[in-house]
N, C-alpha and C. Protein backbone atom coordinates (compact mmCIF):
# COMPACT_ATOMS: atom_id res chain seq x y z
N UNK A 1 111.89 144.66 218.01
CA UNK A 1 111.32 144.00 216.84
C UNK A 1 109.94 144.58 216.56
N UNK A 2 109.81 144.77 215.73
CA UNK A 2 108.55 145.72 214.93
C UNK A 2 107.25 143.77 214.93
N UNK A 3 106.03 144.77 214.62
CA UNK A 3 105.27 143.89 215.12
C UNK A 3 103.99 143.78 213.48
N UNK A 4 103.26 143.12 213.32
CA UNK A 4 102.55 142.98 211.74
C UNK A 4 101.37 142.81 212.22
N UNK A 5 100.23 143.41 212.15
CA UNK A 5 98.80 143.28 211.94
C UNK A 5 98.53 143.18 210.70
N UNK A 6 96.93 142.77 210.46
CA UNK A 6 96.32 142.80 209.65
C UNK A 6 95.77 143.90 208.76
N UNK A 7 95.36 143.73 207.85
CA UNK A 7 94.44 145.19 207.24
C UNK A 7 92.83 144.66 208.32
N UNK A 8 92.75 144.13 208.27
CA UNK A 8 91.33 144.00 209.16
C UNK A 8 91.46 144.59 210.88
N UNK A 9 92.60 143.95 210.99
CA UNK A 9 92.91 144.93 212.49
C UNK A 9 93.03 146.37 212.45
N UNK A 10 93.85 146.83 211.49
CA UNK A 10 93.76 147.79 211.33
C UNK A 10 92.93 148.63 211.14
N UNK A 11 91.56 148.19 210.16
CA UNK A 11 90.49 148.60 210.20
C UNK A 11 89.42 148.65 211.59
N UNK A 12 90.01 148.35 212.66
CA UNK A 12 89.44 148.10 213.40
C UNK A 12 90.49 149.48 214.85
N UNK A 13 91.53 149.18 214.45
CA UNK A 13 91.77 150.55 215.22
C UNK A 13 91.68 152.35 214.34
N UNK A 14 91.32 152.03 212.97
CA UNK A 14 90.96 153.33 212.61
C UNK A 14 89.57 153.51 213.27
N UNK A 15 88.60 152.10 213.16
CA UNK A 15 87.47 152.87 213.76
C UNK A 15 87.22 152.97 215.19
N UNK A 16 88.05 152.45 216.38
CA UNK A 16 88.00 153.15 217.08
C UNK A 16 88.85 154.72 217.67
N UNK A 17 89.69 154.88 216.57
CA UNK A 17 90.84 156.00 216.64
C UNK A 17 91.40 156.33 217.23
N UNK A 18 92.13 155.65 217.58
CA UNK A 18 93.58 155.15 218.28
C UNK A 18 94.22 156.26 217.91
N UNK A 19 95.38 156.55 219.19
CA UNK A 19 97.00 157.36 219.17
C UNK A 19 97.58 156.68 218.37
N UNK A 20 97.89 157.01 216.61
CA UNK A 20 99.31 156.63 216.00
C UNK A 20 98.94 157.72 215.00
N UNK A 21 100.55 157.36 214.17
CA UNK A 21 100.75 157.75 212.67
C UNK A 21 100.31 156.66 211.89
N UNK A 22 99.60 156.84 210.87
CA UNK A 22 99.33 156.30 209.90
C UNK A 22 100.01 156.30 208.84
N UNK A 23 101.25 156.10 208.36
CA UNK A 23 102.22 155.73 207.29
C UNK A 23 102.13 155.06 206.11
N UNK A 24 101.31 155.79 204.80
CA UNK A 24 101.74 155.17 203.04
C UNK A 24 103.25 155.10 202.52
N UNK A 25 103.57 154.47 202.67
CA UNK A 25 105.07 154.14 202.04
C UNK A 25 104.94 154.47 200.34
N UNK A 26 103.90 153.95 199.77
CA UNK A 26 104.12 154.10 198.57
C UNK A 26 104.35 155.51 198.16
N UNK A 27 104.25 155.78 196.45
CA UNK A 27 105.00 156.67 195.75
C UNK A 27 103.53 158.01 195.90
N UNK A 28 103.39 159.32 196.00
CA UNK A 28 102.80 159.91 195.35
C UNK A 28 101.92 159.75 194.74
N UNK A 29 101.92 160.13 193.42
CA UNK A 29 100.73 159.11 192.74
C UNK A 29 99.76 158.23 193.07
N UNK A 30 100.59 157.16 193.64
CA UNK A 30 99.56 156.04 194.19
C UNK A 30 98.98 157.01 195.41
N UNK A 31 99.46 157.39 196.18
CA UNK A 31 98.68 157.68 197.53
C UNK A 31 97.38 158.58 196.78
N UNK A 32 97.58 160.02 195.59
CA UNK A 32 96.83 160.66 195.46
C UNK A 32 95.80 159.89 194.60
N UNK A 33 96.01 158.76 194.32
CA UNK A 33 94.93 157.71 193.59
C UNK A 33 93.80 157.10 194.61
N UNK A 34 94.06 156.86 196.06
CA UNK A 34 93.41 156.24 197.07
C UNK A 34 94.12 156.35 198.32
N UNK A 35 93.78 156.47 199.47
CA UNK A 35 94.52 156.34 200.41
C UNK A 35 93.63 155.91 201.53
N UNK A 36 94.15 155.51 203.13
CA UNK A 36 93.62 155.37 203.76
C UNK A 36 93.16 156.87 204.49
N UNK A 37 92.02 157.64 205.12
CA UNK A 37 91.53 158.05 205.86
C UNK A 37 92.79 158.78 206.75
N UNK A 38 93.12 160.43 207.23
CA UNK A 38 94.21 160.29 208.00
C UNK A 38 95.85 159.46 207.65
N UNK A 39 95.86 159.09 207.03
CA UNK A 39 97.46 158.57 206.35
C UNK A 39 98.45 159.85 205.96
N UNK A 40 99.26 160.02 206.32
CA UNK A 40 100.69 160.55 206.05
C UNK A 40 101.24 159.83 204.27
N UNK A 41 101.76 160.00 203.70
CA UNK A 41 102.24 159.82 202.39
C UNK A 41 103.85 160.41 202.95
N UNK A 42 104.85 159.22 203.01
CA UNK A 42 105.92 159.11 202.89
C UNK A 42 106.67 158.04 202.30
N UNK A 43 107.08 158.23 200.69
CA UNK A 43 107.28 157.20 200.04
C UNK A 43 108.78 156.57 200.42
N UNK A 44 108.62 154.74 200.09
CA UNK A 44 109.91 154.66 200.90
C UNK A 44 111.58 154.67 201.01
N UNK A 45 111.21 155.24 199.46
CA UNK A 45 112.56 155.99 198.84
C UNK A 45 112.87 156.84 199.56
N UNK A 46 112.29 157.91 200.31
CA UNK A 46 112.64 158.70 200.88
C UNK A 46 112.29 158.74 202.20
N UNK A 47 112.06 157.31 203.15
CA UNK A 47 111.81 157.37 204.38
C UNK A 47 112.88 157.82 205.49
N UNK A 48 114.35 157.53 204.94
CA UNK A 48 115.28 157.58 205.47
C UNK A 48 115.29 158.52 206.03
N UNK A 49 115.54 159.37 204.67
CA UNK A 49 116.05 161.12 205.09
C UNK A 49 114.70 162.32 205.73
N UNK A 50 113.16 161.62 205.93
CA UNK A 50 112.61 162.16 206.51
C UNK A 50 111.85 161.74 207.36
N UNK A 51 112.66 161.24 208.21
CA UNK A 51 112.15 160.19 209.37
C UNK A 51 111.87 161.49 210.72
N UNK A 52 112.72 162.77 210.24
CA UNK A 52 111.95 164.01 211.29
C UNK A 52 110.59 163.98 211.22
N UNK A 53 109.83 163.90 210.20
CA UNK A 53 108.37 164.39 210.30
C UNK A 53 107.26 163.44 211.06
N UNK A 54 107.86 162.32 211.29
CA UNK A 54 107.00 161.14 212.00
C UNK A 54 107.46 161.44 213.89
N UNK A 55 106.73 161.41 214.27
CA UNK A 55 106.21 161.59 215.69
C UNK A 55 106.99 159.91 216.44
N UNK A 56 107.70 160.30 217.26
CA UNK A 56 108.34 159.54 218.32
C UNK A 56 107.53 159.02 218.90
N UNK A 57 106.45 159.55 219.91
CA UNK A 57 105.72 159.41 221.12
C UNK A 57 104.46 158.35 220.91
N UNK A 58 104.17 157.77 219.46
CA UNK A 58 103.07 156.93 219.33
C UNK A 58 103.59 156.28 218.21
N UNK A 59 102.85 154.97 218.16
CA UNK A 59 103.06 153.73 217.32
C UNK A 59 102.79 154.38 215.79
N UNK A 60 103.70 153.83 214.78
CA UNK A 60 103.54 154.31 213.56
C UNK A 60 102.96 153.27 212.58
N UNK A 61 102.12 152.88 212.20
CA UNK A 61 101.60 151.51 211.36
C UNK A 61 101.87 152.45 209.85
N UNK A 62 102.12 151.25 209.36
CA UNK A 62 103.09 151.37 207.94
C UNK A 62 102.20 150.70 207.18
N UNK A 63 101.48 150.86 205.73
CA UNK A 63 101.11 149.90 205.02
C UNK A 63 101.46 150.79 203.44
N UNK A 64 101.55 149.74 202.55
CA UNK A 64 101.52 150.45 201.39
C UNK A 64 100.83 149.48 200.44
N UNK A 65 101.14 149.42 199.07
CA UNK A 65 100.14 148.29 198.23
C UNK A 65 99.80 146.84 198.03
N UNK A 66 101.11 146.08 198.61
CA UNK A 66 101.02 144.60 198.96
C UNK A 66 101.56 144.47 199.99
N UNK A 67 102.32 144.85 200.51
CA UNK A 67 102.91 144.73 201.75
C UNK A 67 104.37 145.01 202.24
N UNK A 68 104.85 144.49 200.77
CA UNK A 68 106.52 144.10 200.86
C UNK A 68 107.24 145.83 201.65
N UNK A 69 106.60 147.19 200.77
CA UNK A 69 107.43 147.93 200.98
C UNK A 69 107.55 148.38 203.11
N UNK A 70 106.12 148.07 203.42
CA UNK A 70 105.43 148.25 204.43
C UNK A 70 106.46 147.64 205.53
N UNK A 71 106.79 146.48 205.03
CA UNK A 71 108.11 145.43 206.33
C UNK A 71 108.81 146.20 206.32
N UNK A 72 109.75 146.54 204.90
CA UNK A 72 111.12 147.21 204.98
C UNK A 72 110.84 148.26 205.50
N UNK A 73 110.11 149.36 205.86
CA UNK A 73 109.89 150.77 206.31
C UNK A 73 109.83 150.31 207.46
N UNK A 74 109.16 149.48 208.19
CA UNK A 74 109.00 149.09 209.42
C UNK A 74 110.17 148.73 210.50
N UNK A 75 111.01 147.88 209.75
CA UNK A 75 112.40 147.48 210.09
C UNK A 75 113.30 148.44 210.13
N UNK A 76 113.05 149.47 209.04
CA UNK A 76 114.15 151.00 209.14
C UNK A 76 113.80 151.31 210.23
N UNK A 77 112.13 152.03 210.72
CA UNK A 77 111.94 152.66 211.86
C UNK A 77 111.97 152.35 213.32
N UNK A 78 111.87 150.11 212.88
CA UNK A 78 112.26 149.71 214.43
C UNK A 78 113.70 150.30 214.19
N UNK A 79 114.42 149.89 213.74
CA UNK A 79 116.12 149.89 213.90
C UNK A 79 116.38 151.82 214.31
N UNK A 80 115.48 152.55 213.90
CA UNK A 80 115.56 153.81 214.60
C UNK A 80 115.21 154.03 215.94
N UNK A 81 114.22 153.35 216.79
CA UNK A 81 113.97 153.78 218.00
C UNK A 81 112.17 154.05 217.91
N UNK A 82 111.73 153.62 216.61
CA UNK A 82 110.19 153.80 216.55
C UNK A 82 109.56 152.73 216.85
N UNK A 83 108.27 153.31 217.12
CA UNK A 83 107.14 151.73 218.01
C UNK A 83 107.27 151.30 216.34
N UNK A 84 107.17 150.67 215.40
CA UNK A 84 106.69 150.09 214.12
C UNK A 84 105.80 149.13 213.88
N UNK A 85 104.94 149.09 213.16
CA UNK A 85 103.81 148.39 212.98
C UNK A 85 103.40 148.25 211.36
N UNK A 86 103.88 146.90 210.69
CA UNK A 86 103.36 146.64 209.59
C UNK A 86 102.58 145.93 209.19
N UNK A 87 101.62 146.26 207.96
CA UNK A 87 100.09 145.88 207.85
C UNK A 87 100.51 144.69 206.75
N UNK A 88 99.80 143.25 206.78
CA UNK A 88 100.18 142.46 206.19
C UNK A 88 99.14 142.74 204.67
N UNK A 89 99.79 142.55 203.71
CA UNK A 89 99.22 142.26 202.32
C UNK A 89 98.50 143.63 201.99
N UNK A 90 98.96 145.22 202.87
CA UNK A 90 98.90 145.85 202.11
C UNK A 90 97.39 146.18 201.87
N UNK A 91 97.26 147.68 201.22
CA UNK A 91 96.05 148.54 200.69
C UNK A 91 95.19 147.50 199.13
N UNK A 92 96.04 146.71 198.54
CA UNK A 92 95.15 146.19 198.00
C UNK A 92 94.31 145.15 198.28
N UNK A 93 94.37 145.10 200.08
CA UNK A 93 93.37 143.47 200.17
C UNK A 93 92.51 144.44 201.60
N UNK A 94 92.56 145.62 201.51
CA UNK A 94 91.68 146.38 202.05
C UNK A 94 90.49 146.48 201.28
N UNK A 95 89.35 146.66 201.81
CA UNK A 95 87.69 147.09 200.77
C UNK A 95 87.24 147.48 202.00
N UNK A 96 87.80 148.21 203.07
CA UNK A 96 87.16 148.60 204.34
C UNK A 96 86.48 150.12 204.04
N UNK A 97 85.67 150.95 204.54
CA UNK A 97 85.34 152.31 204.79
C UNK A 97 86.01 153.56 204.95
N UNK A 98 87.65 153.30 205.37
CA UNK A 98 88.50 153.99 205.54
C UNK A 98 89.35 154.58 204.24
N UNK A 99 88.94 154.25 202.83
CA UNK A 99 89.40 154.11 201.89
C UNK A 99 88.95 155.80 201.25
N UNK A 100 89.97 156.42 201.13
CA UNK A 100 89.42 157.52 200.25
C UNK A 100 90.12 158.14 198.95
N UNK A 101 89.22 159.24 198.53
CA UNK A 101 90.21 159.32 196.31
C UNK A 101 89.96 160.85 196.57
N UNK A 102 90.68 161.05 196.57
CA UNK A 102 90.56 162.91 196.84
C UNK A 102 90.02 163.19 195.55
């Protein structure tokens, strides 16, 4: 069973920088609009079929814009054999430091 932190926890293991993947579920666009710091951009239309590029060996925290897509990605990757970790309520109830706009 996959496990749910906070965006505040989370902000709290980016700043001490922790072993994981950092996982945007959302689309493109959105990620190149803002993202977190270090985040991967794998939208979750297409998490399925590229679940090669995410790393086995460390916890993967999942968040995307409210939350919803963040569970379902989470639940695919527990049901694969991944540590999973989803961020509750999502990049829009973040205003932490980790926030960046290319």
């Amino acid at each position: 069973m996959f496990e749910t932190i906070s965006m505040r926890q989370l902000e709290a293991l980016l700043d001490r920088g922790g072993v994981f993947t950092l996982l945007d579920v959302r689309d493109m666009m959105s990620f190149w609009a803002g993202h977190l710091e270090g985040a991967v951009n794998i939208p979750l239309e297409e998490l399925e079929m590229r679940t090669g590029e995410i790393p086995k060996d460390r916890p993967v925290i999942i968040y995307c814009g409210h939350g919803s897509r963040s569970l379902l990605a989470a639940r695919l990757l527990d049901g694969l054999g991944f540590h999973a970790v989803s961020t509750a309520g999502g990049l829009s109830y973040y205003r932490g430091r980790h926030f960046v706009v290319p």
